[in-house]
PDB file of N, CA and C in Angstrom:
ATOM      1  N   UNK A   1     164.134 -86.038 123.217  1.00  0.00           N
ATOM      2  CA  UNK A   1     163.342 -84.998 122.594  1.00  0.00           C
ATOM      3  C   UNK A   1     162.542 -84.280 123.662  1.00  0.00           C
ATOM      4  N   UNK A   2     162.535 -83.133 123.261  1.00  0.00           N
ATOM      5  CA  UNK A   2     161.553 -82.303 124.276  1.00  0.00           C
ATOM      6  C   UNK A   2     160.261 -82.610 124.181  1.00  0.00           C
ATOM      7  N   UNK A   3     159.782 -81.773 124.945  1.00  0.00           N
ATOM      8  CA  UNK A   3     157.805 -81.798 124.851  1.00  0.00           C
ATOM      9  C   UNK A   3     157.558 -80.803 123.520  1.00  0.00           C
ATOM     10  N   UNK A   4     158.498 -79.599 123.692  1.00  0.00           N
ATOM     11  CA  UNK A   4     157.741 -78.514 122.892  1.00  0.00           C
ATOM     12  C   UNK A   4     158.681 -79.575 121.007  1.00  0.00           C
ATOM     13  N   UNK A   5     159.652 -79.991 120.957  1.00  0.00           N
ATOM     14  CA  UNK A   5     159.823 -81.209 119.556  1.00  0.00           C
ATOM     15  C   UNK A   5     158.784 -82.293 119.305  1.00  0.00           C
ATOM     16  N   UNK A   6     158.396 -82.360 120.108  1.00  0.00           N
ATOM     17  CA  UNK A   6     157.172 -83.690 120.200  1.00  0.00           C
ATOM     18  C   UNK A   6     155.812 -83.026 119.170  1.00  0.00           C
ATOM     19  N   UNK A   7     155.713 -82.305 119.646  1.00  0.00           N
ATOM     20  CA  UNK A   7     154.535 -81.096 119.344  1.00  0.00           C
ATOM     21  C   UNK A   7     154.635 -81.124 117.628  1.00  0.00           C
ATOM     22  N   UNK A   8     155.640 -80.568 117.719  1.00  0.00           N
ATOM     23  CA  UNK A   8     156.230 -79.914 116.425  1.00  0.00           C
ATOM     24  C   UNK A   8     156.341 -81.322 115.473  1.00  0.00           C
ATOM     25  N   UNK A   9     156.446 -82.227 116.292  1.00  0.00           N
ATOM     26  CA  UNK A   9     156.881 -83.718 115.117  1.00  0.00           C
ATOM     27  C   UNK A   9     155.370 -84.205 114.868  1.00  0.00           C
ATOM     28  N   UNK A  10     154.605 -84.087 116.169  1.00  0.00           N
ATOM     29  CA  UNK A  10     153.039 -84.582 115.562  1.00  0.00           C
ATOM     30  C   UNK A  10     152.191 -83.623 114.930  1.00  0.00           C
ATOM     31  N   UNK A  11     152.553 -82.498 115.114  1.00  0.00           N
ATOM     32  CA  UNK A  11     151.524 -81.492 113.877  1.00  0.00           C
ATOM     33  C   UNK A  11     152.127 -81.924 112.803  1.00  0.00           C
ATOM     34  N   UNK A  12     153.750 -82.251 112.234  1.00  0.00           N
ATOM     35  CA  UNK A  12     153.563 -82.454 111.189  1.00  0.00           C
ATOM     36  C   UNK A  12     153.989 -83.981 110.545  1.00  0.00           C
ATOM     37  N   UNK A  13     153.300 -84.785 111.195  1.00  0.00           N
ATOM     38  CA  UNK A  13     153.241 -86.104 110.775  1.00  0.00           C
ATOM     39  C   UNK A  13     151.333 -86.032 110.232  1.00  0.00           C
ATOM     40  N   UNK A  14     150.603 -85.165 111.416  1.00  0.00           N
ATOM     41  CA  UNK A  14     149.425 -84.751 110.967  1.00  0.00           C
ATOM     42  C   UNK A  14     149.094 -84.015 109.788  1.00  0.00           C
ATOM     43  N   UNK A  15     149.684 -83.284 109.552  1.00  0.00           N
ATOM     44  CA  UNK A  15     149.724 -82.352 108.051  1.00  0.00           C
ATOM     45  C   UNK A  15     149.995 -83.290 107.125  1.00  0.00           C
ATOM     46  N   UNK A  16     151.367 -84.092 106.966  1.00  0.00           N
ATOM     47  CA  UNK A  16     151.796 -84.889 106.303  1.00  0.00           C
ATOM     48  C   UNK A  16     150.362 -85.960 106.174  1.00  0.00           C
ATOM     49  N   UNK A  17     150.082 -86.677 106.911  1.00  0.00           N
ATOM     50  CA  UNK A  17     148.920 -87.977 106.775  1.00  0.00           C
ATOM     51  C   UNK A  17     147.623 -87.248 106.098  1.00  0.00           C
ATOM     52  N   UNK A  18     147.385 -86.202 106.015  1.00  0.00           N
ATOM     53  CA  UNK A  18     145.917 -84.975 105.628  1.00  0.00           C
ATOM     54  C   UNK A  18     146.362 -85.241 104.251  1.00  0.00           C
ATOM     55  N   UNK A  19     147.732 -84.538 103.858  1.00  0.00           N
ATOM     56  CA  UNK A  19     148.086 -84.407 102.521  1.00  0.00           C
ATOM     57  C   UNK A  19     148.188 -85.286 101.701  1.00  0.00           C
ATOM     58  N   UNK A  20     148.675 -86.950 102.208  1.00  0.00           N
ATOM     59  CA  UNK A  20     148.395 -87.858 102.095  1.00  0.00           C
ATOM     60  C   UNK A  20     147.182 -88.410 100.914  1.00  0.00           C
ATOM     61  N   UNK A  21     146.348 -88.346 102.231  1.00  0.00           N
ATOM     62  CA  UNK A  21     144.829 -88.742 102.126  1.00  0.00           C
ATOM     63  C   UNK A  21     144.430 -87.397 101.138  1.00  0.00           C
ATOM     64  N   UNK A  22     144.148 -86.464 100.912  1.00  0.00           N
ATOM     65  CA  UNK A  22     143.896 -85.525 100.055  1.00  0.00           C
ATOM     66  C   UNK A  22     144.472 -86.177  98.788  1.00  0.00           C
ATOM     67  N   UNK A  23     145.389 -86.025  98.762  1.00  0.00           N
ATOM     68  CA  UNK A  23     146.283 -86.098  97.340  1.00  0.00           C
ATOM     69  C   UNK A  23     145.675 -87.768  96.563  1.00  0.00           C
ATOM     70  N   UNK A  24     145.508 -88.715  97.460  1.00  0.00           N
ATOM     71  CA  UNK A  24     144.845 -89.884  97.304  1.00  0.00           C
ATOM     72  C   UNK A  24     143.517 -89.772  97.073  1.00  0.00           C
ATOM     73  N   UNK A  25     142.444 -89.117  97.836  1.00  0.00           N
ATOM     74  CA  UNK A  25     141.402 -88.647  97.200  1.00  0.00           C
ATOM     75  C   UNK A  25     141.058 -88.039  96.413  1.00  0.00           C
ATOM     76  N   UNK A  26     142.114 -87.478  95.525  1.00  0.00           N
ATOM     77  CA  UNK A  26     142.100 -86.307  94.519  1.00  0.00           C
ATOM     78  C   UNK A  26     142.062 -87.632  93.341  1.00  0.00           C
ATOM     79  N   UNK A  27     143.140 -88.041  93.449  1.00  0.00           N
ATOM     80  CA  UNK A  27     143.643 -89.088  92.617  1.00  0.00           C
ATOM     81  C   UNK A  27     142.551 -89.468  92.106  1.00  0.00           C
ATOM     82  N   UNK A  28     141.638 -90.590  93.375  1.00  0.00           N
ATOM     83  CA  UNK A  28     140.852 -91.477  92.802  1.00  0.00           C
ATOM     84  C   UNK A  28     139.494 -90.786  92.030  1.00  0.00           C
ATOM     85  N   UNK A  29     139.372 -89.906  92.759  1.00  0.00           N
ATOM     86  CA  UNK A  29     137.991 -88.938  91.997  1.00  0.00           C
ATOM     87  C   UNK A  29     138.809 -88.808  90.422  1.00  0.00           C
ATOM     88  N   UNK A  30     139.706 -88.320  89.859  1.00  0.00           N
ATOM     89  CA  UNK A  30     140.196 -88.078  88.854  1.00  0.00           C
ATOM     90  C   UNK A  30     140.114 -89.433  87.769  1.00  0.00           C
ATOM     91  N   UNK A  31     140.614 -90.660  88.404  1.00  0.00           N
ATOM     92  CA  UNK A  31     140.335 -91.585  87.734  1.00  0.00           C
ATOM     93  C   UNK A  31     139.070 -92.113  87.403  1.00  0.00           C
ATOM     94  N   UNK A  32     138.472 -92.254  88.437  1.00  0.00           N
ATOM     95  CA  UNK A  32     136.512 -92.621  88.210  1.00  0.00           C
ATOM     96  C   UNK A  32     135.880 -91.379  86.968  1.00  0.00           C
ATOM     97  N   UNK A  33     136.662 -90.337  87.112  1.00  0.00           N
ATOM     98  CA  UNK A  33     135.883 -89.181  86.227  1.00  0.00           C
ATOM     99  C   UNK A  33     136.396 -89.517  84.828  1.00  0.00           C
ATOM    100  N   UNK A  34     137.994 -89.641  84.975  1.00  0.00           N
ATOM    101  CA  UNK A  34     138.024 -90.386  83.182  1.00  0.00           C
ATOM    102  C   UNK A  34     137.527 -91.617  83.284  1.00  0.00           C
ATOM    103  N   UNK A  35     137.420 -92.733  83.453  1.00  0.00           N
ATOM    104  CA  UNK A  35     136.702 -93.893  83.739  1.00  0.00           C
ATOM    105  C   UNK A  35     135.287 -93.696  82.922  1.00  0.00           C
ATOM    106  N   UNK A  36     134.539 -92.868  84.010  1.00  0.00           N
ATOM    107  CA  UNK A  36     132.979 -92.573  83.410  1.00  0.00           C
ATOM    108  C   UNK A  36     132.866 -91.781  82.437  1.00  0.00           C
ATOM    109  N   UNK A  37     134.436 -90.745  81.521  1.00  0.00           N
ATOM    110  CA  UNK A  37     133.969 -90.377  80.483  1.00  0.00           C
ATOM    111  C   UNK A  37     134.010 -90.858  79.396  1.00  0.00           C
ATOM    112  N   UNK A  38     135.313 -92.275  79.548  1.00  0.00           N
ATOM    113  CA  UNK A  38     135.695 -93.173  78.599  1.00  0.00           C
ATOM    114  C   UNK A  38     134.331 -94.153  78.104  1.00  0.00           C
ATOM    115  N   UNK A  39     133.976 -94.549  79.382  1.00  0.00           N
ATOM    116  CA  UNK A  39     132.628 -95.789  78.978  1.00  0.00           C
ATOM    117  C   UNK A  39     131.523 -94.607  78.380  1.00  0.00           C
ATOM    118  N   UNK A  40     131.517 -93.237  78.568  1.00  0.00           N
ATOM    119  CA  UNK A  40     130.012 -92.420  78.218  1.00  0.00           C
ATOM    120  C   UNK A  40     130.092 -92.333  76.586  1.00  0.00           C
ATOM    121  N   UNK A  41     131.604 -92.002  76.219  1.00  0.00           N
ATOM    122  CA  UNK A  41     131.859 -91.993  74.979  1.00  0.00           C
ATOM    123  C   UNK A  41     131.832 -93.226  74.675  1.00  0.00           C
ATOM    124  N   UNK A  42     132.475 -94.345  75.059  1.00  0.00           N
ATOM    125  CA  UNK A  42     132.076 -95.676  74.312  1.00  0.00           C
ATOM    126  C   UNK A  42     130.609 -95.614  73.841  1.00  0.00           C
ATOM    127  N   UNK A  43     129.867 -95.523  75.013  1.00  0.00           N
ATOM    128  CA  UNK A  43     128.488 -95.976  74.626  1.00  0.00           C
ATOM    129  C   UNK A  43     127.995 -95.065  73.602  1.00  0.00           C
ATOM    130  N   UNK A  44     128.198 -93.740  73.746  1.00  0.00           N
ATOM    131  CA  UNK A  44     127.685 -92.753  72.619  1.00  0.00           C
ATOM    132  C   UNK A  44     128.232 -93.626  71.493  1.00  0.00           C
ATOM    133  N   UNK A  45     129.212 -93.695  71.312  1.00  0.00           N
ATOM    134  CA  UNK A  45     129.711 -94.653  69.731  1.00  0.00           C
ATOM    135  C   UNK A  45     129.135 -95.805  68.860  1.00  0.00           C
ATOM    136  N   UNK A  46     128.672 -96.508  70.241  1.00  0.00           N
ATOM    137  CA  UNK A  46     127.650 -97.276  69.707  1.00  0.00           C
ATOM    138  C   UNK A  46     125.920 -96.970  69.241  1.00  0.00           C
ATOM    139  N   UNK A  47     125.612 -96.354  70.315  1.00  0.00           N
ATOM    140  CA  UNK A  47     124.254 -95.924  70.024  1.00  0.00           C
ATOM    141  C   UNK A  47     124.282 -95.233  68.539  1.00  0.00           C
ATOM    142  N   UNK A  48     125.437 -94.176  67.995  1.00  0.00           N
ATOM    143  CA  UNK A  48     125.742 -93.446  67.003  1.00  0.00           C
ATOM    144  C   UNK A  48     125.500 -94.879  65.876  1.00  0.00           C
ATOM    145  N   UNK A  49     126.387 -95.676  66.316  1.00  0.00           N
ATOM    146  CA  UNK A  49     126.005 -96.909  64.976  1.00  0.00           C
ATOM    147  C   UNK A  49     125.138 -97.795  64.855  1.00  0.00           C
ATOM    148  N   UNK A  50     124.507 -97.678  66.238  1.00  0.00           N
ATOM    149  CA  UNK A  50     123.221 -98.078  65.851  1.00  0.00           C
ATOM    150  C   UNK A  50     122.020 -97.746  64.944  1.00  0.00           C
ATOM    151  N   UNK A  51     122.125 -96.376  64.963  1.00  0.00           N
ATOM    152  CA  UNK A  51     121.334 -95.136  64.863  1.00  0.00           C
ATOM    153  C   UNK A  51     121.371 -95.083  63.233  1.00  0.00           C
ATOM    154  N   UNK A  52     122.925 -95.266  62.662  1.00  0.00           N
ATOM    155  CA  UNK A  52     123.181 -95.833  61.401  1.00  0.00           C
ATOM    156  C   UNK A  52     122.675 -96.637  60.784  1.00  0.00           C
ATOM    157  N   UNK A  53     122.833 -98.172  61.073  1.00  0.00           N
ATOM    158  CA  UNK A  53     122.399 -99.089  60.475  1.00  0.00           C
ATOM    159  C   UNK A  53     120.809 -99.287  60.877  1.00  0.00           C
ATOM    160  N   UNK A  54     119.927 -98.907  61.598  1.00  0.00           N
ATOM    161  CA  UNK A  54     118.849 -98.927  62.115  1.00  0.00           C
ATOM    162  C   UNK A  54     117.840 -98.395  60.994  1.00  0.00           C
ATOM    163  N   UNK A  55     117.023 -99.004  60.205  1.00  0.00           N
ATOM    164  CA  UNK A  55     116.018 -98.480  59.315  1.00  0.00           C
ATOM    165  C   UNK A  55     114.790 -97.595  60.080  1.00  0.00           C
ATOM    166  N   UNK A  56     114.583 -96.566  60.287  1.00  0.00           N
ATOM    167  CA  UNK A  56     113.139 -96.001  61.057  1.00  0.00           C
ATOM    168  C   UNK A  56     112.180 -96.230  60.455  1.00  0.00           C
ATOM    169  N   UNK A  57     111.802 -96.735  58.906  1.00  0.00           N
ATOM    170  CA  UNK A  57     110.613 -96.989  58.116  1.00  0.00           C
ATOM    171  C   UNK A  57     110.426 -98.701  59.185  1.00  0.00           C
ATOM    172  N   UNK A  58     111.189 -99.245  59.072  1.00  0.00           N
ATOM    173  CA  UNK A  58     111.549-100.802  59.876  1.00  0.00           C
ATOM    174  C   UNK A  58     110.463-100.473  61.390  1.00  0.00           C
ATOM    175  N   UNK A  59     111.321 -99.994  62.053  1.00  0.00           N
ATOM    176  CA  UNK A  59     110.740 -99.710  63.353  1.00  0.00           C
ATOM    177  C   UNK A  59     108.964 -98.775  63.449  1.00  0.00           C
ATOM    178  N   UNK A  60     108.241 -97.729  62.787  1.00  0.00           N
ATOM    179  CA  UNK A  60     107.686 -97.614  62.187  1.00  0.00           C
ATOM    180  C   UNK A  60     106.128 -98.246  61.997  1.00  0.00           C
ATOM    181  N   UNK A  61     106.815 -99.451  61.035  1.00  0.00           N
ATOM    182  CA  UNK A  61     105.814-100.587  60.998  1.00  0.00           C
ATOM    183  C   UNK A  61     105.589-101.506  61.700  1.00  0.00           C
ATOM    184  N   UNK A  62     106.324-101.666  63.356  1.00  0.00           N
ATOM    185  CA  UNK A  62     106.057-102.422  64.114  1.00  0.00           C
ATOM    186  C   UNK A  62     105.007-101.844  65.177  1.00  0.00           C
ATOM    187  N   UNK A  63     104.405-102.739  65.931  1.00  0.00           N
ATOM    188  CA  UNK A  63     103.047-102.247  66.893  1.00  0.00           C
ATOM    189  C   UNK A  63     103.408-102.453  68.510  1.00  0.00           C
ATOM    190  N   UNK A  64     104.369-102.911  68.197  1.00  0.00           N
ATOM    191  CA  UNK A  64     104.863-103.410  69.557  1.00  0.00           C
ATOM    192  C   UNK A  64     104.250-104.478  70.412  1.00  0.00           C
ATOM    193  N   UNK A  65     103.732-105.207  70.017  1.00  0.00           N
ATOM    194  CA  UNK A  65     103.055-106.186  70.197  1.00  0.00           C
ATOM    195  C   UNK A  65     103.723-107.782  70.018  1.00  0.00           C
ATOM    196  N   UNK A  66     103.003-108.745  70.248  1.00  0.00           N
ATOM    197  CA  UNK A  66     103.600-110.247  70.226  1.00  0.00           C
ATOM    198  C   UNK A  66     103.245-110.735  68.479  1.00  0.00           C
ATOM    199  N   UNK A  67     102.506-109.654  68.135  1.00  0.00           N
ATOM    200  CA  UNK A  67     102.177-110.032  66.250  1.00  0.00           C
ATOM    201  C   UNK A  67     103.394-109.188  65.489  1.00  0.00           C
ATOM    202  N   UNK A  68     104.228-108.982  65.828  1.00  0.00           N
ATOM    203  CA  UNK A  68     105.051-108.450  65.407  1.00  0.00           C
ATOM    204  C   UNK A  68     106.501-109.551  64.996  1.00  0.00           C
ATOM    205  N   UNK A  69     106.003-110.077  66.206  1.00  0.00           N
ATOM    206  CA  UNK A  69     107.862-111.447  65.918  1.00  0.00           C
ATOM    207  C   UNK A  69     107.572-112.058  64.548  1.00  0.00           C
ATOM    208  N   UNK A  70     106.766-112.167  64.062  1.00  0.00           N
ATOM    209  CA  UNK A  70     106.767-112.766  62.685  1.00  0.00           C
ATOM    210  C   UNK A  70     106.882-111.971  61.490  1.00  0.00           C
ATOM    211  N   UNK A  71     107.479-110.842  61.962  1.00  0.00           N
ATOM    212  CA  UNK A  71     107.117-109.242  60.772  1.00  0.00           C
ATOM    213  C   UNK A  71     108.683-109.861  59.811  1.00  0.00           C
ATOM    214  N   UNK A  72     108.729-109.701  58.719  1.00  0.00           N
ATOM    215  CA  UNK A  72     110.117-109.417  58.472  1.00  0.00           C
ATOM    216  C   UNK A  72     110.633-108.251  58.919  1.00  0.00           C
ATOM    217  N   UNK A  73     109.856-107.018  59.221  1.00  0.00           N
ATOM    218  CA  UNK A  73     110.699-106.052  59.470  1.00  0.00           C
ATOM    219  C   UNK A  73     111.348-106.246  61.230  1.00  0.00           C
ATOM    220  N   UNK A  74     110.395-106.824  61.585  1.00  0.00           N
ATOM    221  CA  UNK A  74     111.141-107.273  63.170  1.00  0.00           C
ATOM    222  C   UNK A  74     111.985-107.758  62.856  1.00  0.00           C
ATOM    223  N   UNK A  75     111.941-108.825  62.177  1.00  0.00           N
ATOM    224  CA  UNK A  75     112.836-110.452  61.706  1.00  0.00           C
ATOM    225  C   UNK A  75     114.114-109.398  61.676  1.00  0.00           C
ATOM    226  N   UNK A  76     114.334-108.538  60.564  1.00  0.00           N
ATOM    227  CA  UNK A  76     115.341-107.381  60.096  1.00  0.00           C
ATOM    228  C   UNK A  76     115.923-106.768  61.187  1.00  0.00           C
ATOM    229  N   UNK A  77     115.528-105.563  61.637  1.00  0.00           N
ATOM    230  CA  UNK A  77     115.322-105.324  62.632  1.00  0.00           C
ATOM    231  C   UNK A  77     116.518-106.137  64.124  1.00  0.00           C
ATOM    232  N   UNK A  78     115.651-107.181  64.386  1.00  0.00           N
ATOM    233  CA  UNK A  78     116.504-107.924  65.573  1.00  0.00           C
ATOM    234  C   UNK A  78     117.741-108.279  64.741  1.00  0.00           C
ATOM    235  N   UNK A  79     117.912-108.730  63.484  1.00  0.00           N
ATOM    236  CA  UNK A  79     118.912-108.763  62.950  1.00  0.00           C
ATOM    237  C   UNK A  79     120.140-108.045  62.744  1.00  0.00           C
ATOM    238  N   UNK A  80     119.921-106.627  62.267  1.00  0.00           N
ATOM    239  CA  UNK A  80     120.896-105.395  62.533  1.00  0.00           C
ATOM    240  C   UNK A  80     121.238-105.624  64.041  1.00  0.00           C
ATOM    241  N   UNK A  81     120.242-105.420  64.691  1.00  0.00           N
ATOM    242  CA  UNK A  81     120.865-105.164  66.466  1.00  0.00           C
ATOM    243  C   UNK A  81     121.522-106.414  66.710  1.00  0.00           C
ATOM    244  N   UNK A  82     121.334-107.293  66.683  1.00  0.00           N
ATOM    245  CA  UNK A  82     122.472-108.643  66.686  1.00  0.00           C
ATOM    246  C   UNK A  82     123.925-107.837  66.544  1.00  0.00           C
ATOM    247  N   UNK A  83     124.068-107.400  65.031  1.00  0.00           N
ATOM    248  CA  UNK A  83     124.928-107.348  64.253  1.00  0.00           C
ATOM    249  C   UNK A  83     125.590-106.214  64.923  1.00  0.00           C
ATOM    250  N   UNK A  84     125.095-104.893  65.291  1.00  0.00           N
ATOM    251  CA  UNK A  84     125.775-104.091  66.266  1.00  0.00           C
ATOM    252  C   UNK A  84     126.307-104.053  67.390  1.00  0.00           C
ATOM    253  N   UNK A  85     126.320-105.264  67.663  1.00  0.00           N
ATOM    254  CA  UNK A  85     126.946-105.690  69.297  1.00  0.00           C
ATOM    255  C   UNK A  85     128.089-105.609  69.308  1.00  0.00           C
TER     256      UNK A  85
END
């Protein structure tokens, strides 16, 4: 092989390895992006049924305090969220 084929074979083993790596970095960004929209919607789904079964009169009457664990509406309350897991 010549000098001036040599040339010509490593620019495009270089182009080739760029396109490579591009096309591979494209990839993985693409997957992480459905990835993080799959789990964003999971979680929206849940919070949505939480949001459901969740009484706000319940929550409401709590003070947020340590006199509260004995409320039935806490008692209730931690109960649903159990149940939404």
């Amino acid at each position: 092989m010549s000098s001036n084929s040599n040339e010509v074979f490593s620019r495009w083993t270089a182009i080739l390895l760029i396109a490579i790596l591009a096309s591979g970095a494209l990839s993985t960004w693409w997957m992480v992006r459905q990835a993080d929209r799959e789990i964003r919607d999971r979680l929206l789904g849940q919070a949505r049924l939480v949001v459901q079964t969740v009484n706000i009169g319940r929550i409401k009457a709590l003070s947020g305090t340590e006199a509260d664990l004995g409320k039935p509406e806490y008692l209730r309350l931690k109960e649903q969220l159990a149940l939404a897991k």
